[in-house]
N, C-alpha and C. Protein backbone atom coordinates (compact mmCIF):
# COMPACT_ATOMS: atom_id res chain seq x y z
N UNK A 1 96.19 78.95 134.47
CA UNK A 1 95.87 79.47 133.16
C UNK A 1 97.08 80.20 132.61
N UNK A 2 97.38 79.96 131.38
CA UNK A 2 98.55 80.50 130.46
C UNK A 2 97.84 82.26 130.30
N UNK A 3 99.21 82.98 130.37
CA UNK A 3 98.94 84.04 129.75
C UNK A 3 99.19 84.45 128.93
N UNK A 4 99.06 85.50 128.15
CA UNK A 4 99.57 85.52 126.34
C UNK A 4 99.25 84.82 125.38
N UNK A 5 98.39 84.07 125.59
CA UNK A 5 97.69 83.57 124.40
C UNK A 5 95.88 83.32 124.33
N UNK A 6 95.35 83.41 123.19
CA UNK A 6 94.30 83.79 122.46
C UNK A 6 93.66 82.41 122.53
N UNK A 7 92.46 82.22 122.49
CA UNK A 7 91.32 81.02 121.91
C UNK A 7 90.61 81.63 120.32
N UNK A 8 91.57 80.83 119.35
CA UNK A 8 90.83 81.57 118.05
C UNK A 8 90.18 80.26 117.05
N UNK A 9 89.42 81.03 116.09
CA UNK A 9 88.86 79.84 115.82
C UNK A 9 89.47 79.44 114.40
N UNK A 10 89.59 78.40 113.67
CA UNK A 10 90.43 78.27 112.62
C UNK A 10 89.66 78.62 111.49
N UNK A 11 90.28 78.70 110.42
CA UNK A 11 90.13 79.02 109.26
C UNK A 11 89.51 78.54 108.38
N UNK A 12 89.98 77.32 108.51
CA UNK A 12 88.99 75.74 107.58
C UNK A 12 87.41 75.70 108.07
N UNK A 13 87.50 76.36 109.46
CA UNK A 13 86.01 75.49 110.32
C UNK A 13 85.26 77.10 110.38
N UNK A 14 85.61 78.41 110.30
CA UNK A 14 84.69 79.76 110.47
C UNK A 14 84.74 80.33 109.36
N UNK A 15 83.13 80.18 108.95
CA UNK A 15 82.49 80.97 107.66
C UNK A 15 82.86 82.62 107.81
N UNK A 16 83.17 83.38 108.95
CA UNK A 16 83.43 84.57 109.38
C UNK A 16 84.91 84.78 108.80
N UNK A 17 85.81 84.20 109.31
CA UNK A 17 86.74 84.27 109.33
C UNK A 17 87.05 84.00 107.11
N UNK A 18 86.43 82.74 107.17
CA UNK A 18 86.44 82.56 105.39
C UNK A 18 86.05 83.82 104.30
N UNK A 19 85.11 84.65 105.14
CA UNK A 19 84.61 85.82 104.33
C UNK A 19 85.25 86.76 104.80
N UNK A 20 86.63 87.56 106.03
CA UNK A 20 87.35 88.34 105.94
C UNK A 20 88.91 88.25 105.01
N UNK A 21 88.89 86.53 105.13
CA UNK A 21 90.13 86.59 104.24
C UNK A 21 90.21 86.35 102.90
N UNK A 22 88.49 85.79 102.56
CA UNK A 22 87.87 86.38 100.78
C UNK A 22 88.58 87.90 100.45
N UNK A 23 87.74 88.64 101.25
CA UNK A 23 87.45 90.11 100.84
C UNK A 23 88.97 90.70 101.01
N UNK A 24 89.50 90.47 101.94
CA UNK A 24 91.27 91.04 102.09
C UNK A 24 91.82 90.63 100.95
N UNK A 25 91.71 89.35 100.24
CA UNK A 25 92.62 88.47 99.44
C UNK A 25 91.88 89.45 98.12
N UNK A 26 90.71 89.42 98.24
CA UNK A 26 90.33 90.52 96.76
C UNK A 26 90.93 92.17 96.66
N UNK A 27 90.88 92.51 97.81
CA UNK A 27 91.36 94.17 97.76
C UNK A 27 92.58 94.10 97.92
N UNK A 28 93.74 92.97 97.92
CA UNK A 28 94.67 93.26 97.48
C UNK A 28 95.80 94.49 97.94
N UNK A 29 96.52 94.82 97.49
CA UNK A 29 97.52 95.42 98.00
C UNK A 29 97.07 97.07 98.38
N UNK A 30 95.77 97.16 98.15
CA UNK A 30 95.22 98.42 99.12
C UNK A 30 94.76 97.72 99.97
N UNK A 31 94.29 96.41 100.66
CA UNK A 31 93.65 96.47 101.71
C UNK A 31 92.12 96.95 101.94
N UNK A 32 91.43 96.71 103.61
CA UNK A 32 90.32 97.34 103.78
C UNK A 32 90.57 98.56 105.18
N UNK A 33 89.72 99.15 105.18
CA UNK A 33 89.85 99.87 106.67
C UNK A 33 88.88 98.66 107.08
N UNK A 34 89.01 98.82 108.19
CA UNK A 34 88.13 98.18 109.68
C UNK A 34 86.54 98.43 109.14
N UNK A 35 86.28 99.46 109.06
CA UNK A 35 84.67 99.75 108.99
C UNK A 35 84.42 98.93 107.30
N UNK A 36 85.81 98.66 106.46
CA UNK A 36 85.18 98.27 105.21
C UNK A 36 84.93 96.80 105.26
N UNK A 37 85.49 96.39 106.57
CA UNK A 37 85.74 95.19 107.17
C UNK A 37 84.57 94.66 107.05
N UNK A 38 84.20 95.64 108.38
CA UNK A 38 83.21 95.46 108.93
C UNK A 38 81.74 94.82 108.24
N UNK A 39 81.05 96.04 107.55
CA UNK A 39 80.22 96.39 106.85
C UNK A 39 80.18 95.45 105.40
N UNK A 40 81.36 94.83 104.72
CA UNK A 40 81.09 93.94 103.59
C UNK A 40 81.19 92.70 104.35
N UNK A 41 81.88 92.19 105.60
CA UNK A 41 81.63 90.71 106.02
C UNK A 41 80.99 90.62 107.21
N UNK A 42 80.30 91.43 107.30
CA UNK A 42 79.47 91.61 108.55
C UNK A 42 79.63 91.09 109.80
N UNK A 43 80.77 91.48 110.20
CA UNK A 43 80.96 91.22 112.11
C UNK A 43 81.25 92.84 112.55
N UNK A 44 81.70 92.47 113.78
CA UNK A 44 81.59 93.71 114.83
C UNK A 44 82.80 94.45 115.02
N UNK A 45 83.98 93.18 115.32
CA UNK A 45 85.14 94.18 115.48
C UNK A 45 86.50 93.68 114.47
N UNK A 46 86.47 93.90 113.39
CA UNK A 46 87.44 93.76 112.66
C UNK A 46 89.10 93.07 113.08
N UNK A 47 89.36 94.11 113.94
CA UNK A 47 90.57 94.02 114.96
C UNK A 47 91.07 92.96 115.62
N UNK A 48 89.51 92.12 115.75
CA UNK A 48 89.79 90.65 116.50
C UNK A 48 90.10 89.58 115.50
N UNK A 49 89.11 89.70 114.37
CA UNK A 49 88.86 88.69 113.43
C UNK A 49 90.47 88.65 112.57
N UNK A 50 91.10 89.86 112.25
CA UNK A 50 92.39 90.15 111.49
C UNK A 50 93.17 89.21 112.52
N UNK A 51 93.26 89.45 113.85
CA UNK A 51 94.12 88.47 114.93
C UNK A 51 94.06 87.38 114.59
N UNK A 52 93.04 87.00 114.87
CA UNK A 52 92.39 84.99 114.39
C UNK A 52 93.31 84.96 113.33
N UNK A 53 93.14 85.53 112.52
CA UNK A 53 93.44 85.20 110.80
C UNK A 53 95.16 85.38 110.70
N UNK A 54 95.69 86.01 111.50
CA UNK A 54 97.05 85.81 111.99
C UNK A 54 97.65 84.57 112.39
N UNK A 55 96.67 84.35 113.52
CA UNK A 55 96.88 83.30 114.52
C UNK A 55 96.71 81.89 113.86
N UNK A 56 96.14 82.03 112.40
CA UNK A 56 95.88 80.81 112.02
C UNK A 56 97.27 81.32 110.43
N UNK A 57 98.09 81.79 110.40
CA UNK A 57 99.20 81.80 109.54
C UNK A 57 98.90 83.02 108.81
N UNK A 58 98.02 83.69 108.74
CA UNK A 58 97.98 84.65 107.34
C UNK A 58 98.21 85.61 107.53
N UNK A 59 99.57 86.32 106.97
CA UNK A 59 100.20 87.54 107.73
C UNK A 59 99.41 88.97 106.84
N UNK A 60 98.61 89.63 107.58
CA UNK A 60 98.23 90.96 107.50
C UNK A 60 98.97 91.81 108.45
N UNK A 61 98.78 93.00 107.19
CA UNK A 61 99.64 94.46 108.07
C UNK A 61 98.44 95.39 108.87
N UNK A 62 98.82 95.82 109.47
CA UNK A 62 98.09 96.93 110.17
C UNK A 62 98.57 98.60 110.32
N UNK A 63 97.47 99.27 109.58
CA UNK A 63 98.35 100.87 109.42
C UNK A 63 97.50 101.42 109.86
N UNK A 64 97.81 102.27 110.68
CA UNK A 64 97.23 103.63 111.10
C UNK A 64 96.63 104.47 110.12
N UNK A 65 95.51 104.96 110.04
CA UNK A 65 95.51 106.03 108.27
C UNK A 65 95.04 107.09 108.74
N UNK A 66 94.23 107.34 110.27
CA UNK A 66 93.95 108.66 110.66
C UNK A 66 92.92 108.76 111.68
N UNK A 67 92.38 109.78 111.67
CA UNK A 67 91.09 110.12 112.61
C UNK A 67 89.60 110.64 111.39
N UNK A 68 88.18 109.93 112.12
CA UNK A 68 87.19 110.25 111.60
C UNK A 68 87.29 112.03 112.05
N UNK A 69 86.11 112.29 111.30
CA UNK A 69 86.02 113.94 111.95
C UNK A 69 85.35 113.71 113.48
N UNK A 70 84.48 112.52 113.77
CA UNK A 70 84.06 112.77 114.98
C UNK A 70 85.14 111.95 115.85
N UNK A 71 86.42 111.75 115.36
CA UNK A 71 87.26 111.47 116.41
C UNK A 71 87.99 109.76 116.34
N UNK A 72 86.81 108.95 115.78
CA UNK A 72 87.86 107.81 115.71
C UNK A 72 88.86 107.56 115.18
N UNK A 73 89.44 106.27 115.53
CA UNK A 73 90.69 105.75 114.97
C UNK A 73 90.24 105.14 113.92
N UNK A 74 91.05 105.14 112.16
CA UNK A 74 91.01 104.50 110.75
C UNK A 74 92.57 103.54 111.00
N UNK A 75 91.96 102.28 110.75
CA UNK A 75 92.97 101.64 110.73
C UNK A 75 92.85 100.93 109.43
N UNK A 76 93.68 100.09 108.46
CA UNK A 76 94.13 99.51 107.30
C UNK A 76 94.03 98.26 107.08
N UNK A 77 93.69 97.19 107.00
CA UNK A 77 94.66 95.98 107.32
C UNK A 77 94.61 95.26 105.55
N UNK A 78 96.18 94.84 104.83
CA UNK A 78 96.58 94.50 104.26
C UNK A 78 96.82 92.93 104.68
N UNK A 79 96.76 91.84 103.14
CA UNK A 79 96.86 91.02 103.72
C UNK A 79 98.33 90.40 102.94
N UNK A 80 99.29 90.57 102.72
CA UNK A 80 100.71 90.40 102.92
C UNK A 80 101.27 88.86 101.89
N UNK A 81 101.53 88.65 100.49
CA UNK A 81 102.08 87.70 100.10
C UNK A 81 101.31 86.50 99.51
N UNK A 82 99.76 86.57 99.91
CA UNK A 82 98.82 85.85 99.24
C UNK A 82 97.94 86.83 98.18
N UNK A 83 97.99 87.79 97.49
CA UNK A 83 97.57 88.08 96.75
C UNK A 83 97.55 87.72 95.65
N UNK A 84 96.99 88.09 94.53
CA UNK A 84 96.95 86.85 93.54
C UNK A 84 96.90 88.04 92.30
């Protein structure tokens, strides 16, 4: 077994994946946090689905933006040159 690389699913063929890079491609050069990810295209972990969507050409950024008050990590993700 290879190491360093991912099983992702493509872009053309996952309705999931079609509705994170809708909603990125609409918010535009602010981007979503993870939870805005989350919650408007309804999956679980943002973090993975932004990978896929890499892995299949579409370059998003990833920023740090802070801590919740009860402690989590806010992360950003921008989606980079396809905006419209």
């Amino acid at each position: 077994m290879r190491t360093g690389t991912i099983h992702f699913a493509r872009l053309d063929k996952s309705p999931r994946l079609q509705r994170i890079f809708v909603f990125l491609k609409r918010a535009g050069s602010r981007g979503a946090t993870g939870i805005e990810i989350a919650l408007e295209c309804d999956v679980l972990n943002p973090a993975t689905y932004c990978s896929e969507l890499r892995h299949n050409g579409i370059p998003i950024d990833c920023s740090y933006e802070g801590e919740t008050v009860g402690g989590r990590k806010v992360y950003r993700y921008i989606m980079k040159g396809l905006n419209a």
